[in-house]
N, C-alpha and C. Protein backbone atom coordinates (compact mmCIF):
# COMPACT_ATOMS: atom_id res chain seq x y z
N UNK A 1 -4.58 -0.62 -6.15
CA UNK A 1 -3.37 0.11 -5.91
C UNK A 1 -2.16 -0.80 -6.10
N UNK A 2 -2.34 -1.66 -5.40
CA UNK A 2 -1.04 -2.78 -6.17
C UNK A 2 -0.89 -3.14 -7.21
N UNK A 3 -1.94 -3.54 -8.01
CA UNK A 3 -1.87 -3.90 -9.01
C UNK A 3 -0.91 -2.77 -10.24
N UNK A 4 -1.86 -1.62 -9.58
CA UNK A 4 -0.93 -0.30 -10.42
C UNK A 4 0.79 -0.33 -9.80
N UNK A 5 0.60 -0.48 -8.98
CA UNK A 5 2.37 -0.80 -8.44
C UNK A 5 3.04 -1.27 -9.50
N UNK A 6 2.47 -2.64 -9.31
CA UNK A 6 3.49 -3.91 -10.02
C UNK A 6 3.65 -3.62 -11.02
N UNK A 7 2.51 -2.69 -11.99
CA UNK A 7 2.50 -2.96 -13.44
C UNK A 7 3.68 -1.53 -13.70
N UNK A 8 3.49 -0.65 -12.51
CA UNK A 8 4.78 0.58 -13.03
C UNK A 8 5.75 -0.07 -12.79
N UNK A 9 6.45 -0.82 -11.61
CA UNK A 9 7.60 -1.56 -11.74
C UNK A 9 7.72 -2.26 -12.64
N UNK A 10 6.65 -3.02 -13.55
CA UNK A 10 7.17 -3.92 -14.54
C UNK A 10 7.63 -3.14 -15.89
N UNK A 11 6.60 -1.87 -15.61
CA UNK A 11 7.24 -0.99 -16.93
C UNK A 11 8.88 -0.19 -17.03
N UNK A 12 8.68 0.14 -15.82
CA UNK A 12 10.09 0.64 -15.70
C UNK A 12 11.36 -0.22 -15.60
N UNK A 13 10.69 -1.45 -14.90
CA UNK A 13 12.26 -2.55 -15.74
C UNK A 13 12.38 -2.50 -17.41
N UNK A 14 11.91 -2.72 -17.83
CA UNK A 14 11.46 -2.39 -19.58
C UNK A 14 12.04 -1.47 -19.67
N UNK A 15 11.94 -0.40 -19.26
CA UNK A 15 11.96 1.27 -19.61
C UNK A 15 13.68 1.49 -19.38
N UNK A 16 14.33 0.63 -18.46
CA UNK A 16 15.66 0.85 -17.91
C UNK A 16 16.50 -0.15 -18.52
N UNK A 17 15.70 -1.41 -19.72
CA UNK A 17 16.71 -1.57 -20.49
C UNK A 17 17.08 -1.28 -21.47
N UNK A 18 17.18 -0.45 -22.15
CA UNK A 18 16.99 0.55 -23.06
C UNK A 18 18.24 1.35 -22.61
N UNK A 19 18.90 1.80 -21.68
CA UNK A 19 19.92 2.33 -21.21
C UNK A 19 21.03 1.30 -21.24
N UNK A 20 22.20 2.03 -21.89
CA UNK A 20 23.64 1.62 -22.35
C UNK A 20 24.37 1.41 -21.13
N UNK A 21 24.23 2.95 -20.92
CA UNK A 21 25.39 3.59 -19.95
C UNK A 21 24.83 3.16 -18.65
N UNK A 22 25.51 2.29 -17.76
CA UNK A 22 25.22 1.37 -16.40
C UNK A 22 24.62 2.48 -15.45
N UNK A 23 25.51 3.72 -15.76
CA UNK A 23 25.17 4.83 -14.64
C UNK A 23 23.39 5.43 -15.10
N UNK A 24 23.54 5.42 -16.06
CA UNK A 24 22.26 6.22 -16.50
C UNK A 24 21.27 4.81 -15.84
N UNK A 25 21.45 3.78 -16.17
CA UNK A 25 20.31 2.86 -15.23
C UNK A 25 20.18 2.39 -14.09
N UNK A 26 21.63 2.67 -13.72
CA UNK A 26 21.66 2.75 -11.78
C UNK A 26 19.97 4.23 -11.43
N UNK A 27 20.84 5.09 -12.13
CA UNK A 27 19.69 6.22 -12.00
C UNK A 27 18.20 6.39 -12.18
N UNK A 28 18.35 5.85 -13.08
CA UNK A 28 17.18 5.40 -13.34
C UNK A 28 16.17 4.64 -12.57
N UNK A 29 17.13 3.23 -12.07
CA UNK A 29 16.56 2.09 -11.18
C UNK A 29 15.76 3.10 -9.98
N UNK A 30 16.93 3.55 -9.25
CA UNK A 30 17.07 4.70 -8.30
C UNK A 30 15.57 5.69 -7.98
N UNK A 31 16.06 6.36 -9.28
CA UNK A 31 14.31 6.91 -8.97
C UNK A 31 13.54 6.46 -8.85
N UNK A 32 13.36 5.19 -9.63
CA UNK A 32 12.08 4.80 -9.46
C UNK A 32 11.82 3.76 -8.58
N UNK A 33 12.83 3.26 -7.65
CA UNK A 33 13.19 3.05 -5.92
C UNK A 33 12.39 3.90 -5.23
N UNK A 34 12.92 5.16 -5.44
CA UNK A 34 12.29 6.06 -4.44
C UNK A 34 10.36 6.68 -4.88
N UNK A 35 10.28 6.43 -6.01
CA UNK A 35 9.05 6.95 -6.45
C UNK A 35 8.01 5.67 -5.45
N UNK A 36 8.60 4.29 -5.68
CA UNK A 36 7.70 3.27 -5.01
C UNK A 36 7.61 3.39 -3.78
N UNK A 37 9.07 3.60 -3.10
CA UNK A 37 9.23 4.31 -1.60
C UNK A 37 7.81 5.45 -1.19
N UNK A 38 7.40 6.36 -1.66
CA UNK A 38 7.24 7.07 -1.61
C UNK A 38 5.65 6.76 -2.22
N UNK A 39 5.38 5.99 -2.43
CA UNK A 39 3.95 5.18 -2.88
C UNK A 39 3.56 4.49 -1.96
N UNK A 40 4.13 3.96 -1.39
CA UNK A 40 4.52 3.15 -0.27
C UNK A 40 3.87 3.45 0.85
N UNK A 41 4.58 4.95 1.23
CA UNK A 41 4.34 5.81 2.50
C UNK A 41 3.00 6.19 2.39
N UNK A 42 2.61 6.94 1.30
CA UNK A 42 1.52 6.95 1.12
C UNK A 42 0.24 6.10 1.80
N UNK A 43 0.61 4.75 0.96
CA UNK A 43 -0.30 3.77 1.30
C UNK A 43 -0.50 3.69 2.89
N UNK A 44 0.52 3.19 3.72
CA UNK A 44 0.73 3.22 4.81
C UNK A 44 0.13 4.22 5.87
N UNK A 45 0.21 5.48 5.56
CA UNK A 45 -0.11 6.57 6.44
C UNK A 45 -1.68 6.76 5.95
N UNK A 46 -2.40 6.29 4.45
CA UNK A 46 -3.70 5.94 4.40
C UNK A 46 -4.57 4.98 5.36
N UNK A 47 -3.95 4.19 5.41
CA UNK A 47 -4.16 3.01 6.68
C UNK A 47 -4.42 3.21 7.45
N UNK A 48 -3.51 3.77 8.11
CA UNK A 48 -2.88 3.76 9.56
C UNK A 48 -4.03 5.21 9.98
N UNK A 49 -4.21 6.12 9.02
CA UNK A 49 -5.13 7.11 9.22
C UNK A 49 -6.57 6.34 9.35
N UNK A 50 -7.18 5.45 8.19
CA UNK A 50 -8.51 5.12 8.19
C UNK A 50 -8.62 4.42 9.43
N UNK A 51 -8.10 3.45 9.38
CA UNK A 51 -7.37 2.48 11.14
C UNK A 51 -7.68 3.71 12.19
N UNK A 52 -7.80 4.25 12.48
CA UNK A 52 -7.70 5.48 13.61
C UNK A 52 -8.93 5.76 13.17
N UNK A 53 -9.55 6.56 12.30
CA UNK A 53 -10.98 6.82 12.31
C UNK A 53 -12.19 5.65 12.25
N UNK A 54 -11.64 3.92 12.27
CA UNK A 54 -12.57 3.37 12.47
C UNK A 54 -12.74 3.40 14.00
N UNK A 55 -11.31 3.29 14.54
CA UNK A 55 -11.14 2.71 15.76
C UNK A 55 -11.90 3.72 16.77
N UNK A 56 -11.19 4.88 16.48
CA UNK A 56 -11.88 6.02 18.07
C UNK A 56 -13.86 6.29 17.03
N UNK A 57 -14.30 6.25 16.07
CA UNK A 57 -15.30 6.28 15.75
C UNK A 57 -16.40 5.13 16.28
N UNK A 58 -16.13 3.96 16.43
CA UNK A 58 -16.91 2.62 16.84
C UNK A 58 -17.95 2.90 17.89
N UNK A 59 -18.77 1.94 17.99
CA UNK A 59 -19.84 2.33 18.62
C UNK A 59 -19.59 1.80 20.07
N UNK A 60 -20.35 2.03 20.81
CA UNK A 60 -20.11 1.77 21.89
C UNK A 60 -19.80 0.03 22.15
N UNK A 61 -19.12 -0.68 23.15
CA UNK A 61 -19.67 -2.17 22.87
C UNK A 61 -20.30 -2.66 23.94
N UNK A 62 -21.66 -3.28 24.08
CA UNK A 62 -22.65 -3.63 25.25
C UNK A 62 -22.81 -5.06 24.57
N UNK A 63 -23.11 -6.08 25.83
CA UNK A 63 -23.12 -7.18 25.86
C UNK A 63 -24.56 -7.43 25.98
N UNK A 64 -25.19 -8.51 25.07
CA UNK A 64 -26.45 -8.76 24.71
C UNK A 64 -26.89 -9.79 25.17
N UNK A 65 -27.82 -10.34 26.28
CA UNK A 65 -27.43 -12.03 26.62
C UNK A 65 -28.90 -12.55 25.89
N UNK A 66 -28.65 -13.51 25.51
CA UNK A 66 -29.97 -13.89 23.93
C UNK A 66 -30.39 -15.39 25.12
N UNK A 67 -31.66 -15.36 25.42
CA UNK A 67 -32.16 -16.73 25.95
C UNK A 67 -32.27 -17.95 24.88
N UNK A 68 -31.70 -18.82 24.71
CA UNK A 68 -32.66 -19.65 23.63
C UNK A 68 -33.25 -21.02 24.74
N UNK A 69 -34.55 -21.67 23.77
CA UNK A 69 -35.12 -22.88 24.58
C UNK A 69 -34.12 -23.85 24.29
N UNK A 70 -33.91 -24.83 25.24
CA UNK A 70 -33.68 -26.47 24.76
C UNK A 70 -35.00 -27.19 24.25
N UNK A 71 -34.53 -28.03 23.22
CA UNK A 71 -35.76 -28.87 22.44
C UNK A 71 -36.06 -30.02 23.36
């Protein structure tokens, strides 16, 4: 998933110099600010969701006491 990140940000710097007009690549920049924003959140609320179904899912935790010999 990052990797795909970086490589759309690297395309869209590319992609936004190609624009003359400053405004048309403010706009440009812009969207695609918010498209990563918004990739972002994604990622995050994936997490933060799986994070929650490991956590209340886990097994119980019981303490095991293991004898070993001295040599």
């Amino acid at each position: 998933m990052l990797f795909a990140l970086l490589k759309g940000v690297g395309d869209t710097a590319q992609e936004s110099k190609k624009f003359v007009d400053p405004a048309m690549k403010r706009a440009y920049d812009t969207g695609a600010g918010l498209g990563v924003m918004i990739w972002l959140m994604f990622w995050a609320a994936g997490s933060v969701i799986l994070g929650a179904l490991a956590y209340f899912t886990r097994g119980k935790r019981e303490l095991i006491e293991v004898e070993t010999r001295s040599a």
